[in-house]
ModelCIF file with pLDDT and N, C-alpha, C, O atoms, coordinates in Angstrom:
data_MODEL
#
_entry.id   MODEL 
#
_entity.id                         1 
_entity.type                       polymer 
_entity.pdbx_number_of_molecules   1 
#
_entity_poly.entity_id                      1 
_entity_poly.type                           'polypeptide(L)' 
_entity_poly.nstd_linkage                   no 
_entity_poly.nstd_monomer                   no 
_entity_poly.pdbx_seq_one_letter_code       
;(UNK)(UNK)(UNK)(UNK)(UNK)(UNK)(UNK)(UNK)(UNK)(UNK)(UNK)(UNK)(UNK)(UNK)(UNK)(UNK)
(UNK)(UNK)(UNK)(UNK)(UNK)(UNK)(UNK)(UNK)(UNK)(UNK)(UNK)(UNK)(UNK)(UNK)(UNK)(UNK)
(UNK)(UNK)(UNK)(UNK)(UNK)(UNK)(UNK)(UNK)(UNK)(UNK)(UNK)(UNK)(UNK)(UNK)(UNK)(UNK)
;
_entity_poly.pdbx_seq_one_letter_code_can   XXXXXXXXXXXXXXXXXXXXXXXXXXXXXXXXXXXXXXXXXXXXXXXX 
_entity_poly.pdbx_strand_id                 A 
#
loop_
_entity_poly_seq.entity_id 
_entity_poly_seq.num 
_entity_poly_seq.mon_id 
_entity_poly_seq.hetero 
1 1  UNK n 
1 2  UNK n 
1 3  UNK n 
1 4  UNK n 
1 5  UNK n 
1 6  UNK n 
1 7  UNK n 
1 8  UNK n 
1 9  UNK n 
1 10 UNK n 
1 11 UNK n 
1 12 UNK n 
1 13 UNK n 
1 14 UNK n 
1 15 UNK n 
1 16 UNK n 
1 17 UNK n 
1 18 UNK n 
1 19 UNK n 
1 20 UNK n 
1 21 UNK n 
1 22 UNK n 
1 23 UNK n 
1 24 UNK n 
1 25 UNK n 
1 26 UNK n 
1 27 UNK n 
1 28 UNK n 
1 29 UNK n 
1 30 UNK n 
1 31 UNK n 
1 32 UNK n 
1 33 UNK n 
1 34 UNK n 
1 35 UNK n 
1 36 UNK n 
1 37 UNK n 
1 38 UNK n 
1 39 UNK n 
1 40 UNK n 
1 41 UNK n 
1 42 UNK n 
1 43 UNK n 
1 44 UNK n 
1 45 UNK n 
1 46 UNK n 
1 47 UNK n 
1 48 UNK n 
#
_struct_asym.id          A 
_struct_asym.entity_id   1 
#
loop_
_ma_qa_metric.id 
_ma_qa_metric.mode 
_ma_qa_metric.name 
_ma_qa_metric.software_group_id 
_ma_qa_metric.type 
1 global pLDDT . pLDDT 
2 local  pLDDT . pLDDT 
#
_ma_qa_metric_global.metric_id      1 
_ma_qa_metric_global.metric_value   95.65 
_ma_qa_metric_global.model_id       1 
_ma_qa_metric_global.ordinal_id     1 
#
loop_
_ma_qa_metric_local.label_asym_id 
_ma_qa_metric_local.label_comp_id 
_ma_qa_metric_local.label_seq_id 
_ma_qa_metric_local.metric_id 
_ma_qa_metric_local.metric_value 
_ma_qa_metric_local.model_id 
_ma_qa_metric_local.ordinal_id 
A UNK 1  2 97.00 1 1  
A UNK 2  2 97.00 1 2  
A UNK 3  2 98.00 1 3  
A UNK 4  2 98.00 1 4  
A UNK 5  2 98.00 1 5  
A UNK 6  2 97.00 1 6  
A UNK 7  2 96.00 1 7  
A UNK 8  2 93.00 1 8  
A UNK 9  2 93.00 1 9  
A UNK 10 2 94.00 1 10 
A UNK 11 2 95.00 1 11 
A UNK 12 2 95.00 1 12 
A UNK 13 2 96.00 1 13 
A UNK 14 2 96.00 1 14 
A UNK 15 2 96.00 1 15 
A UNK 16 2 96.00 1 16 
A UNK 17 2 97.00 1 17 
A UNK 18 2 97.00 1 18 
A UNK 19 2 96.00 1 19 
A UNK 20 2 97.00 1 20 
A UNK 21 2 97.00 1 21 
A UNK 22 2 96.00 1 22 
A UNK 23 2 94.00 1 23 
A UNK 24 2 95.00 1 24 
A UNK 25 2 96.00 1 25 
A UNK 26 2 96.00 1 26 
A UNK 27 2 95.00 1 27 
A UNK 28 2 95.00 1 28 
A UNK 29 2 96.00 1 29 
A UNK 30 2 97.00 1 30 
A UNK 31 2 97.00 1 31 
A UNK 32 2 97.00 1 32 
A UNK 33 2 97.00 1 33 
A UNK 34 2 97.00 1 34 
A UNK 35 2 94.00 1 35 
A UNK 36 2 94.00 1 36 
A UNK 37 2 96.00 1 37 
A UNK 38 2 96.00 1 38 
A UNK 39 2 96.00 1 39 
A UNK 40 2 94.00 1 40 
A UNK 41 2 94.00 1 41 
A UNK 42 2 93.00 1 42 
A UNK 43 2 92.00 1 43 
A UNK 44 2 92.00 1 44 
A UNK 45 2 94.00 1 45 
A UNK 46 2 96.00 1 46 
A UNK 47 2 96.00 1 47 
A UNK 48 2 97.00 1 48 
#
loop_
_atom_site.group_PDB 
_atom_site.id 
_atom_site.type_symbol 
_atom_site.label_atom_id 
_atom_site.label_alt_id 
_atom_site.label_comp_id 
_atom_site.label_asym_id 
_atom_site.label_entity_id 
_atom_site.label_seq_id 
_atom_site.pdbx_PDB_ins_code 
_atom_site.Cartn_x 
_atom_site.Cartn_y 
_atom_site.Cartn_z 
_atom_site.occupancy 
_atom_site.B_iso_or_equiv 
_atom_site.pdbx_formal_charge 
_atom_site.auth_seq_id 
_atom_site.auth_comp_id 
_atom_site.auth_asym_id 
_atom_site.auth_atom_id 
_atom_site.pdbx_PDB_model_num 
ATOM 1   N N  . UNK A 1 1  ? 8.419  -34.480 31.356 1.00 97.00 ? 1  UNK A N  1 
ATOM 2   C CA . UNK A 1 1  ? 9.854  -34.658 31.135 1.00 97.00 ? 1  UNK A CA 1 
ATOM 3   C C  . UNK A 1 1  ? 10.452 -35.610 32.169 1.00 97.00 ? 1  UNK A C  1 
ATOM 4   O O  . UNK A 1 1  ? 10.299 -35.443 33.379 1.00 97.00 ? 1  UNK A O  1 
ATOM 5   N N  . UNK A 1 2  ? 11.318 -36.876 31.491 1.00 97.00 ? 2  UNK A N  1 
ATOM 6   C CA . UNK A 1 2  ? 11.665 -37.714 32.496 1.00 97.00 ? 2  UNK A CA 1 
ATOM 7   C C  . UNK A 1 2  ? 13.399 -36.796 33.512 1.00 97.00 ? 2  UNK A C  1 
ATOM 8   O O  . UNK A 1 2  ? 13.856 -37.249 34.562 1.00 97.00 ? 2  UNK A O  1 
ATOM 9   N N  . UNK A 1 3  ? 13.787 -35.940 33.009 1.00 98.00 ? 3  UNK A N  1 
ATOM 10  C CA . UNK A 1 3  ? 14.917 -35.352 33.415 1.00 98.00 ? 3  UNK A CA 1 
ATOM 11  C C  . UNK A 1 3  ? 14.700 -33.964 33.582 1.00 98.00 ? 3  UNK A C  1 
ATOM 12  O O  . UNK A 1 3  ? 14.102 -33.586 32.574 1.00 98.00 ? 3  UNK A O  1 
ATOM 13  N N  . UNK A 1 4  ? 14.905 -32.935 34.423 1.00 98.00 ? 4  UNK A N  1 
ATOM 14  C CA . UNK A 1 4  ? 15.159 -31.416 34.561 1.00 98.00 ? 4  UNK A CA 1 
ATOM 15  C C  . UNK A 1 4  ? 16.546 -31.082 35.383 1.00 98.00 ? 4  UNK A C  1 
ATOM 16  O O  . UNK A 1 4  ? 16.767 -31.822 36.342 1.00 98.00 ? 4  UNK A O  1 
ATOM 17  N N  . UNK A 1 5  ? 17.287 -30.279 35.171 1.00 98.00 ? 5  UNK A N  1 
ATOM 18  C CA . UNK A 1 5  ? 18.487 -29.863 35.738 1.00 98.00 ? 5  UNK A CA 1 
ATOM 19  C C  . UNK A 1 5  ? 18.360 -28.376 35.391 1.00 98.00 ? 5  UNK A C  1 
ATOM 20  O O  . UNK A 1 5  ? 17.641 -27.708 34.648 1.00 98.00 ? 5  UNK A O  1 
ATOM 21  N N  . UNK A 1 6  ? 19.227 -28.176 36.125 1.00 97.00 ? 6  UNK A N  1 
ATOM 22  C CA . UNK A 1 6  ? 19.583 -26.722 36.192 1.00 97.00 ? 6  UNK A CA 1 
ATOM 23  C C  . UNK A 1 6  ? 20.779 -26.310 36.772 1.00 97.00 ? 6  UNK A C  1 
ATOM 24  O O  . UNK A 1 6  ? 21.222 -26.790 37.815 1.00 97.00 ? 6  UNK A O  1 
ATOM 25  N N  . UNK A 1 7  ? 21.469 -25.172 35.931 1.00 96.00 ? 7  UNK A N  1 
ATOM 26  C CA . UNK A 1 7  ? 23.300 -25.265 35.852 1.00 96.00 ? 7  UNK A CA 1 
ATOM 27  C C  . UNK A 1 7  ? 23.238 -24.673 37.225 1.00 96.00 ? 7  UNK A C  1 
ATOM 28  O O  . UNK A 1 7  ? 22.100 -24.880 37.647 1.00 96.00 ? 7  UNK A O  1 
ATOM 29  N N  . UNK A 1 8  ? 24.033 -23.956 38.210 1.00 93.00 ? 8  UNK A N  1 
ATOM 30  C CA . UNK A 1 8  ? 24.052 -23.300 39.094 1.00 93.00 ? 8  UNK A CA 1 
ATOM 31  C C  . UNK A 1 8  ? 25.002 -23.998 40.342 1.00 93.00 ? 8  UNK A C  1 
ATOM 32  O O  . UNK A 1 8  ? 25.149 -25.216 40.449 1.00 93.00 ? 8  UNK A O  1 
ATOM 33  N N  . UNK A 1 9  ? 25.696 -22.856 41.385 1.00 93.00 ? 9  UNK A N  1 
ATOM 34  C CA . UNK A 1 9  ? 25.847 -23.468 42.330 1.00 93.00 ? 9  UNK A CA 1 
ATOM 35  C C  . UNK A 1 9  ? 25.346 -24.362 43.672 1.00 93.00 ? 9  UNK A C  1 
ATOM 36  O O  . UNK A 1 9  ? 24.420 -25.072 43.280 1.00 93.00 ? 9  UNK A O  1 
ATOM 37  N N  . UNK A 1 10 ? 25.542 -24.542 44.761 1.00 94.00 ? 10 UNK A N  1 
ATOM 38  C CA . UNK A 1 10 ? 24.150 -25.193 45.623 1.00 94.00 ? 10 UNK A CA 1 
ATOM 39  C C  . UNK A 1 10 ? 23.299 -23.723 46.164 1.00 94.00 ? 10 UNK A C  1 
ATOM 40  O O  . UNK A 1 10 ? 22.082 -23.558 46.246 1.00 94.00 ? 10 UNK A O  1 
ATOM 41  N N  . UNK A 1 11 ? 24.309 -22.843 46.458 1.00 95.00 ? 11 UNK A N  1 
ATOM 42  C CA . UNK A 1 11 ? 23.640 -21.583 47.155 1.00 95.00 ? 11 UNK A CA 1 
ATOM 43  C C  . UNK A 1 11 ? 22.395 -21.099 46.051 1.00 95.00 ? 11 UNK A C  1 
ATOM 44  O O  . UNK A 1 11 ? 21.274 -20.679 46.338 1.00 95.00 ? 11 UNK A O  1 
ATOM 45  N N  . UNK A 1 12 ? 22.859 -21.261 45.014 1.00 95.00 ? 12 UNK A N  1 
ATOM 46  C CA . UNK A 1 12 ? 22.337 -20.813 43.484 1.00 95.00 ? 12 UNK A CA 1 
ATOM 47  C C  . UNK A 1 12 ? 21.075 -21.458 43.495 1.00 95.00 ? 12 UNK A C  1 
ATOM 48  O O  . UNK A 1 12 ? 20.042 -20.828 43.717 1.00 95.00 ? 12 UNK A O  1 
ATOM 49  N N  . UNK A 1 13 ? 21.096 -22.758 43.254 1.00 96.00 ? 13 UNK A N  1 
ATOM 50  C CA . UNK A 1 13 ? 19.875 -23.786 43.633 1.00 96.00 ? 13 UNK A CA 1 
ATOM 51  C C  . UNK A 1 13 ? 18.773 -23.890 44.274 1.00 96.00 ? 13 UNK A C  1 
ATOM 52  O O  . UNK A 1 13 ? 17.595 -24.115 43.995 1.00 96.00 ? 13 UNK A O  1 
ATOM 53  N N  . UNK A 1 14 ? 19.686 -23.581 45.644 1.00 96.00 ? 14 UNK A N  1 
ATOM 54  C CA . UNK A 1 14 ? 18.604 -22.886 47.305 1.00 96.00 ? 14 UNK A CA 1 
ATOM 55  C C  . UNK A 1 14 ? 17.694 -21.858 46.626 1.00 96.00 ? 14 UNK A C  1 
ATOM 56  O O  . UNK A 1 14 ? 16.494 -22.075 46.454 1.00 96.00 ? 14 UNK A O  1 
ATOM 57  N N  . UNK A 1 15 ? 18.310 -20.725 46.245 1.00 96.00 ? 15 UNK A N  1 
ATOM 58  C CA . UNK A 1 15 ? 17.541 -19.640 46.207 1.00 96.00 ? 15 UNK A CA 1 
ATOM 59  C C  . UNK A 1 15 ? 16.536 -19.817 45.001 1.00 96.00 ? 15 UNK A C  1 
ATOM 60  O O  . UNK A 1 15 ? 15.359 -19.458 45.053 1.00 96.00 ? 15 UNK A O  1 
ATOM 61  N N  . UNK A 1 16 ? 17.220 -20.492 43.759 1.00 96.00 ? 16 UNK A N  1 
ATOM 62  C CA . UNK A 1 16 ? 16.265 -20.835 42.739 1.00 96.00 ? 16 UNK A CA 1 
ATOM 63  C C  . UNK A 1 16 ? 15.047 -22.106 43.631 1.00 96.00 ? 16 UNK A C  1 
ATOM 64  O O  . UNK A 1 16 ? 13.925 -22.180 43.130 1.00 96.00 ? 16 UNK A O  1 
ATOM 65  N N  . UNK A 1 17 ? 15.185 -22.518 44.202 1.00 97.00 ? 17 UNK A N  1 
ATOM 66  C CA . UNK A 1 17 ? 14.092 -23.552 44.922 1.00 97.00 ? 17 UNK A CA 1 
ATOM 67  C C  . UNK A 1 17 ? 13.146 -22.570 45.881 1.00 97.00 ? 17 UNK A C  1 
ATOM 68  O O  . UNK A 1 17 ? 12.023 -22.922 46.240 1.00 97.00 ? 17 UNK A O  1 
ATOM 69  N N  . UNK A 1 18 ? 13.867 -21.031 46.325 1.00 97.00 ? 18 UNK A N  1 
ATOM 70  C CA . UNK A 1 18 ? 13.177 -20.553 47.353 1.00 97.00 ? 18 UNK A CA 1 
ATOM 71  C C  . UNK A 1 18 ? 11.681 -19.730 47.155 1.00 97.00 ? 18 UNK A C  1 
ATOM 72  O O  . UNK A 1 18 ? 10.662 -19.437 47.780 1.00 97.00 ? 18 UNK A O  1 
ATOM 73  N N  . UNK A 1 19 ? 12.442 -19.558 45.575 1.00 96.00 ? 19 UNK A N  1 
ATOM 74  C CA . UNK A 1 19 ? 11.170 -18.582 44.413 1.00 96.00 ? 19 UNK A CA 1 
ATOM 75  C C  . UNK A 1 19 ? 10.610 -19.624 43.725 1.00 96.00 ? 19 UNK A C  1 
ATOM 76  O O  . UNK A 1 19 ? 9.981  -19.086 42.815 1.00 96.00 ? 19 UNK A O  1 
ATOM 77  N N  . UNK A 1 20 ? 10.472 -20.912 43.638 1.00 97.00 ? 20 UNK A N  1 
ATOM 78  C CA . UNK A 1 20 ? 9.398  -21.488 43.003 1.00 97.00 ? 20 UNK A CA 1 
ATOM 79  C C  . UNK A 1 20 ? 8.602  -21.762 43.937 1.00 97.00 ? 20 UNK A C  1 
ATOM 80  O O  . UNK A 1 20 ? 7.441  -21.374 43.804 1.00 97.00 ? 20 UNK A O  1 
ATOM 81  N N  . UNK A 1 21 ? 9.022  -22.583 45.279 1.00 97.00 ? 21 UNK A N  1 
ATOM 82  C CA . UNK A 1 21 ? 8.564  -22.700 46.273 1.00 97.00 ? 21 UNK A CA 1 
ATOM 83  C C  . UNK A 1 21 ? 7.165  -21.239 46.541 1.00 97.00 ? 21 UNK A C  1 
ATOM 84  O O  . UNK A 1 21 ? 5.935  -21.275 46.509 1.00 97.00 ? 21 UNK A O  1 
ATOM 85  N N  . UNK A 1 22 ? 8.082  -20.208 46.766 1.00 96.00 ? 22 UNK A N  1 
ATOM 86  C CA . UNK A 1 22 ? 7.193  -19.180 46.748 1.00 96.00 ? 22 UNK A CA 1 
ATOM 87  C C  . UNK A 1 22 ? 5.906  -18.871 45.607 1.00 96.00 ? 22 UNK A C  1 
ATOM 88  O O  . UNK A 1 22 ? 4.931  -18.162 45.853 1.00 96.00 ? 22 UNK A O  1 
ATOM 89  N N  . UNK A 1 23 ? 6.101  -19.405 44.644 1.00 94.00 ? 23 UNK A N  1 
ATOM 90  C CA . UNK A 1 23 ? 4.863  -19.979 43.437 1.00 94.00 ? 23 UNK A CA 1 
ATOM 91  C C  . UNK A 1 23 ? 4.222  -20.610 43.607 1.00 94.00 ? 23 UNK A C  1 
ATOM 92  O O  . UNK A 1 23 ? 3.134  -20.526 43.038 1.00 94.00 ? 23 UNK A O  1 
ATOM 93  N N  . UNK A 1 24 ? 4.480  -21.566 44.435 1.00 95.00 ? 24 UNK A N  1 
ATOM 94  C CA . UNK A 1 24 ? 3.322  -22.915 45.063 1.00 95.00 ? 24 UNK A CA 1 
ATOM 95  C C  . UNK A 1 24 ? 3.932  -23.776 44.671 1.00 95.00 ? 24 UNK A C  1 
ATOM 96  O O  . UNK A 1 24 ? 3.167  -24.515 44.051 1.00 95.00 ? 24 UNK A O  1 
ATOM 97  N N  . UNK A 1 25 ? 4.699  -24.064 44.663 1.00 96.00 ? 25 UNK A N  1 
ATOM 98  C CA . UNK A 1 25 ? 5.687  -25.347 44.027 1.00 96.00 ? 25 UNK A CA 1 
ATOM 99  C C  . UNK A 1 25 ? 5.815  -25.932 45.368 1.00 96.00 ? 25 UNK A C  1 
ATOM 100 O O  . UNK A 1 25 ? 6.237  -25.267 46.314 1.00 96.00 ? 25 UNK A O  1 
ATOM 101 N N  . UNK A 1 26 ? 5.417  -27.310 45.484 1.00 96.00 ? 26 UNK A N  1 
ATOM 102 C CA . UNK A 1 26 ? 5.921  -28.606 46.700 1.00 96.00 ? 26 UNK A CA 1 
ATOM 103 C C  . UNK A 1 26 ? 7.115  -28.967 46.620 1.00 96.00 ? 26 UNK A C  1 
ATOM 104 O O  . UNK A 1 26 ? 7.785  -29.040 45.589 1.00 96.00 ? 26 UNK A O  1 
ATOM 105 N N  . UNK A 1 27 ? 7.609  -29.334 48.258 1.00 95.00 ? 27 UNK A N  1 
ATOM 106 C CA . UNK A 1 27 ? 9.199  -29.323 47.984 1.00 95.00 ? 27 UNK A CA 1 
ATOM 107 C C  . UNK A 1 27 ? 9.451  -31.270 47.144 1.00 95.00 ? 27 UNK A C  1 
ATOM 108 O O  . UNK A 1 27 ? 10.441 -31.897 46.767 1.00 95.00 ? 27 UNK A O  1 
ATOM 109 N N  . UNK A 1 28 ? 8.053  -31.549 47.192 1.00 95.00 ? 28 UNK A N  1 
ATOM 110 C CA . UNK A 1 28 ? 8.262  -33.076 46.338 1.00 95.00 ? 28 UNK A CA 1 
ATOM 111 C C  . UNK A 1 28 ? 8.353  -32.957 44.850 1.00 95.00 ? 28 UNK A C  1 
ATOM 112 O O  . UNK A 1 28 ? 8.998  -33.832 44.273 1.00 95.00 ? 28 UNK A O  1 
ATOM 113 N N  . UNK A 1 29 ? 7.687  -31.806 43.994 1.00 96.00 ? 29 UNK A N  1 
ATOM 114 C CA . UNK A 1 29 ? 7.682  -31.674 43.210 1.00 96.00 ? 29 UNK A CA 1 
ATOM 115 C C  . UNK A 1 29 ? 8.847  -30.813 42.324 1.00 96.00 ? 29 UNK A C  1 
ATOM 116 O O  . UNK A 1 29 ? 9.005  -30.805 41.104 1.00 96.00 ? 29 UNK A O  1 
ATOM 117 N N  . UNK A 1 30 ? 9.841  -29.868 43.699 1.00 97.00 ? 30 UNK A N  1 
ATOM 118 C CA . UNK A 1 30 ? 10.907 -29.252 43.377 1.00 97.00 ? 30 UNK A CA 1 
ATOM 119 C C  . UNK A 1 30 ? 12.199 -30.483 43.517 1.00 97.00 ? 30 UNK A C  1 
ATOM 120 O O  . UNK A 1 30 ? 13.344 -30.131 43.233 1.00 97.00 ? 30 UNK A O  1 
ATOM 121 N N  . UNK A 1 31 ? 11.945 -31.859 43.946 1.00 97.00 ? 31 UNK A N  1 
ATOM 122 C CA . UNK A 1 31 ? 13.324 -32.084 43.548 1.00 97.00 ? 31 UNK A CA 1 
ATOM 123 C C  . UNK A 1 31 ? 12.621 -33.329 42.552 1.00 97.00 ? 31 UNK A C  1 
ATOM 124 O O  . UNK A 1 31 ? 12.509 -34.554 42.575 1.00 97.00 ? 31 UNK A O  1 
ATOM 125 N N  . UNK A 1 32 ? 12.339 -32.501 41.919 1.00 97.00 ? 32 UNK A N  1 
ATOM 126 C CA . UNK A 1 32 ? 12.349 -33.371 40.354 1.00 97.00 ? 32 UNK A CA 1 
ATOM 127 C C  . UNK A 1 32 ? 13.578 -32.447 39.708 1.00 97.00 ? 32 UNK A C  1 
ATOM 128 O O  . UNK A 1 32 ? 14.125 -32.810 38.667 1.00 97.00 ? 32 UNK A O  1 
ATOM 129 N N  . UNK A 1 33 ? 13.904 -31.435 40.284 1.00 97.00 ? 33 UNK A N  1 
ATOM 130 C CA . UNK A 1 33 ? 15.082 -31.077 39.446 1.00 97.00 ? 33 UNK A CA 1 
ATOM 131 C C  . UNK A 1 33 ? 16.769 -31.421 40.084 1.00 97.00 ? 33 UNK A C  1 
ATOM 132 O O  . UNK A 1 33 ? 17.292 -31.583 41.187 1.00 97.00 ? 33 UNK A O  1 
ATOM 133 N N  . UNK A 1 34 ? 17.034 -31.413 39.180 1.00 97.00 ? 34 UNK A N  1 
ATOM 134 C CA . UNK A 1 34 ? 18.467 -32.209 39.711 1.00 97.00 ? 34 UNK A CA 1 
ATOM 135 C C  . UNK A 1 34 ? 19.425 -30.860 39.440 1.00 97.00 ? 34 UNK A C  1 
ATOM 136 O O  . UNK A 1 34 ? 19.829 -30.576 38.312 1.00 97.00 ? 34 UNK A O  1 
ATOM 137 N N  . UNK A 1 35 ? 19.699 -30.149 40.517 1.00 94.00 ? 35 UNK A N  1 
ATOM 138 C CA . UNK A 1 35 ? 21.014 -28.982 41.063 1.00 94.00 ? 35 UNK A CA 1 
ATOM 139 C C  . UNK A 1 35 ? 21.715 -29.138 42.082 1.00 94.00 ? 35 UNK A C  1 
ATOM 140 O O  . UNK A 1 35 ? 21.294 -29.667 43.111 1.00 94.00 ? 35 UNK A O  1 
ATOM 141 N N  . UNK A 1 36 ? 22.759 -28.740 41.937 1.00 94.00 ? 36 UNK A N  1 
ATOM 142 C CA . UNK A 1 36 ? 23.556 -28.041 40.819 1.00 94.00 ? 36 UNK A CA 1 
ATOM 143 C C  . UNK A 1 36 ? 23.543 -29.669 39.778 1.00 94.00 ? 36 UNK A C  1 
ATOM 144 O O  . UNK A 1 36 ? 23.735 -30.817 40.179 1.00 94.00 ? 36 UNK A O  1 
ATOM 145 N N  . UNK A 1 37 ? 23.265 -29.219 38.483 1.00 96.00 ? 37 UNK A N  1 
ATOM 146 C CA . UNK A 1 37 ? 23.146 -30.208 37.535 1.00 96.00 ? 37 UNK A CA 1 
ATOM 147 C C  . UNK A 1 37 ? 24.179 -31.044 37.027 1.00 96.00 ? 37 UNK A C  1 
ATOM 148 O O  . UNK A 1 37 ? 25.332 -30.686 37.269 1.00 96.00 ? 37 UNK A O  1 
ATOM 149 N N  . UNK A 1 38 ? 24.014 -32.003 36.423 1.00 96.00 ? 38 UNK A N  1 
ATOM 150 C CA . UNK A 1 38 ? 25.511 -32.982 36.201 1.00 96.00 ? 38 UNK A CA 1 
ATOM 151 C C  . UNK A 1 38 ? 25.733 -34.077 37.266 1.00 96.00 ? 38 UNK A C  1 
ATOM 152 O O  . UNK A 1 38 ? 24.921 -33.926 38.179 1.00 96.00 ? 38 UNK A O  1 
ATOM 153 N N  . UNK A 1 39 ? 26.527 -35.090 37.455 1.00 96.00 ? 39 UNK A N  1 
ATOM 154 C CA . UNK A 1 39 ? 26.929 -35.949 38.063 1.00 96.00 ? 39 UNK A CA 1 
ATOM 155 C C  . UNK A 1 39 ? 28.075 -35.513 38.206 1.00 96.00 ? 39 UNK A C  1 
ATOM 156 O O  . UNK A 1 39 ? 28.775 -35.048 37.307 1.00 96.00 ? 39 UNK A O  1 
ATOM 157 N N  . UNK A 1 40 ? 28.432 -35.654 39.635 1.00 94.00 ? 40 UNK A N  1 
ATOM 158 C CA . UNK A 1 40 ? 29.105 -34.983 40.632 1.00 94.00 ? 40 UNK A CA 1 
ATOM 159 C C  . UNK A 1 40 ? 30.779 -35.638 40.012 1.00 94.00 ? 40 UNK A C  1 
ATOM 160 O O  . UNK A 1 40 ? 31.306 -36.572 40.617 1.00 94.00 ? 40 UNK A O  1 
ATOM 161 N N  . UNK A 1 41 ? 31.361 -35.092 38.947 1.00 94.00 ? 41 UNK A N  1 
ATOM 162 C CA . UNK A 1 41 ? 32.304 -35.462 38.691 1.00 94.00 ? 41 UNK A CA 1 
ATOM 163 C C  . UNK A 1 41 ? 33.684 -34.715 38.724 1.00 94.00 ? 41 UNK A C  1 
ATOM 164 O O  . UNK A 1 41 ? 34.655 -34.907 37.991 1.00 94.00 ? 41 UNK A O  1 
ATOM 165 N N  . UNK A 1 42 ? 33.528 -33.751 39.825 1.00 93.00 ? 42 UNK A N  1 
ATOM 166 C CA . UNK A 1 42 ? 34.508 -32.548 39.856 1.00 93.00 ? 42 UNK A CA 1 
ATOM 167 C C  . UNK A 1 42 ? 34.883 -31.572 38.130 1.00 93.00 ? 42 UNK A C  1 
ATOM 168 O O  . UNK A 1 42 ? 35.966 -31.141 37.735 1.00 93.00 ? 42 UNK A O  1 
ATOM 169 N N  . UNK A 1 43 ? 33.720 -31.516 37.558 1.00 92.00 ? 43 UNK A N  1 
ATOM 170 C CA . UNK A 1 43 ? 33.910 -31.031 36.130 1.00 92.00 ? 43 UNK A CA 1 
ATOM 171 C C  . UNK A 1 43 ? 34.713 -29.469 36.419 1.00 92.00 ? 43 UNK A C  1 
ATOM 172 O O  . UNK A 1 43 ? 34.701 -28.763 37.428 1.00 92.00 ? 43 UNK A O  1 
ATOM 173 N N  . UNK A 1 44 ? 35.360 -29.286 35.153 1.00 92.00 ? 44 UNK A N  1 
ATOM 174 C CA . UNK A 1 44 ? 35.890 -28.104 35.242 1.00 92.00 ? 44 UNK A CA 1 
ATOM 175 C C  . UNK A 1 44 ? 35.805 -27.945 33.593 1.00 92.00 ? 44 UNK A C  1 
ATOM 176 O O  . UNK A 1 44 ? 36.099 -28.821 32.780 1.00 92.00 ? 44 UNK A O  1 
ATOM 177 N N  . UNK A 1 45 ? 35.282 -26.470 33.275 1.00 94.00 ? 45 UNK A N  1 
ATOM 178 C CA . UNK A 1 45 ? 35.115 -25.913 32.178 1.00 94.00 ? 45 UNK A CA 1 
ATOM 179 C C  . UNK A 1 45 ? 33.765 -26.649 31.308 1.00 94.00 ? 45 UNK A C  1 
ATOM 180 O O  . UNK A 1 45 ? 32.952 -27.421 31.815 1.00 94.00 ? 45 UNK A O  1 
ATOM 181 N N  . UNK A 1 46 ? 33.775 -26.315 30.285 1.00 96.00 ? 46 UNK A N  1 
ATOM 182 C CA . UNK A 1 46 ? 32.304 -26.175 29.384 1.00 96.00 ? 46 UNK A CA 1 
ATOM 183 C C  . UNK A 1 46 ? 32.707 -28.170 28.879 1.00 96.00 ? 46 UNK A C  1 
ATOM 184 O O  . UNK A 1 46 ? 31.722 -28.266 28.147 1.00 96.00 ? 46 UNK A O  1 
ATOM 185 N N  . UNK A 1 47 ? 32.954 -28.699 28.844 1.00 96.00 ? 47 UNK A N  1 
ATOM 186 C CA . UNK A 1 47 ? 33.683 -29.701 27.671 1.00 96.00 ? 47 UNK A CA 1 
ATOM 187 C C  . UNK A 1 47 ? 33.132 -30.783 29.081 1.00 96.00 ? 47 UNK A C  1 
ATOM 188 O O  . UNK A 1 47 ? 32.084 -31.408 28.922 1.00 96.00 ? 47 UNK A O  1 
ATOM 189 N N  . UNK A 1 48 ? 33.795 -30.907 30.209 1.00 97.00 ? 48 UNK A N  1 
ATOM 190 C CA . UNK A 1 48 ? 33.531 -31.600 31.420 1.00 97.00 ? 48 UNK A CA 1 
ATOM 191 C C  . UNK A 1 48 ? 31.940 -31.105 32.014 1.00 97.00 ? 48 UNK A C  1 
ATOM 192 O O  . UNK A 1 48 ? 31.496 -31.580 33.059 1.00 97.00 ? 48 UNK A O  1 
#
């Protein structure tokens, strides 16, 4: 997959990175995901 994201806050993120990590996941191979997901456009609600 050329893209992975995942919805969440940054704290949210951390901890989701802390349990893959703990799987054997490399921290080169954990930021293939892009969190908190989206381009940083101050979105608010489902639509943004």
């Amino acid at each position: 997959a050329f893209y992975i994201g995942a919805l969440g806050s940054r704290r949210t993120h951390e901890r989701r990175l802390a349990r893959l990590a703990e799987q054997g996941w490399r921290a080169a191979q954990l930021a293939r995901i892009h969190g908190p997901i989206g381009l940083d456009i101050g979105a608010r609600g489902p639509v943004e």
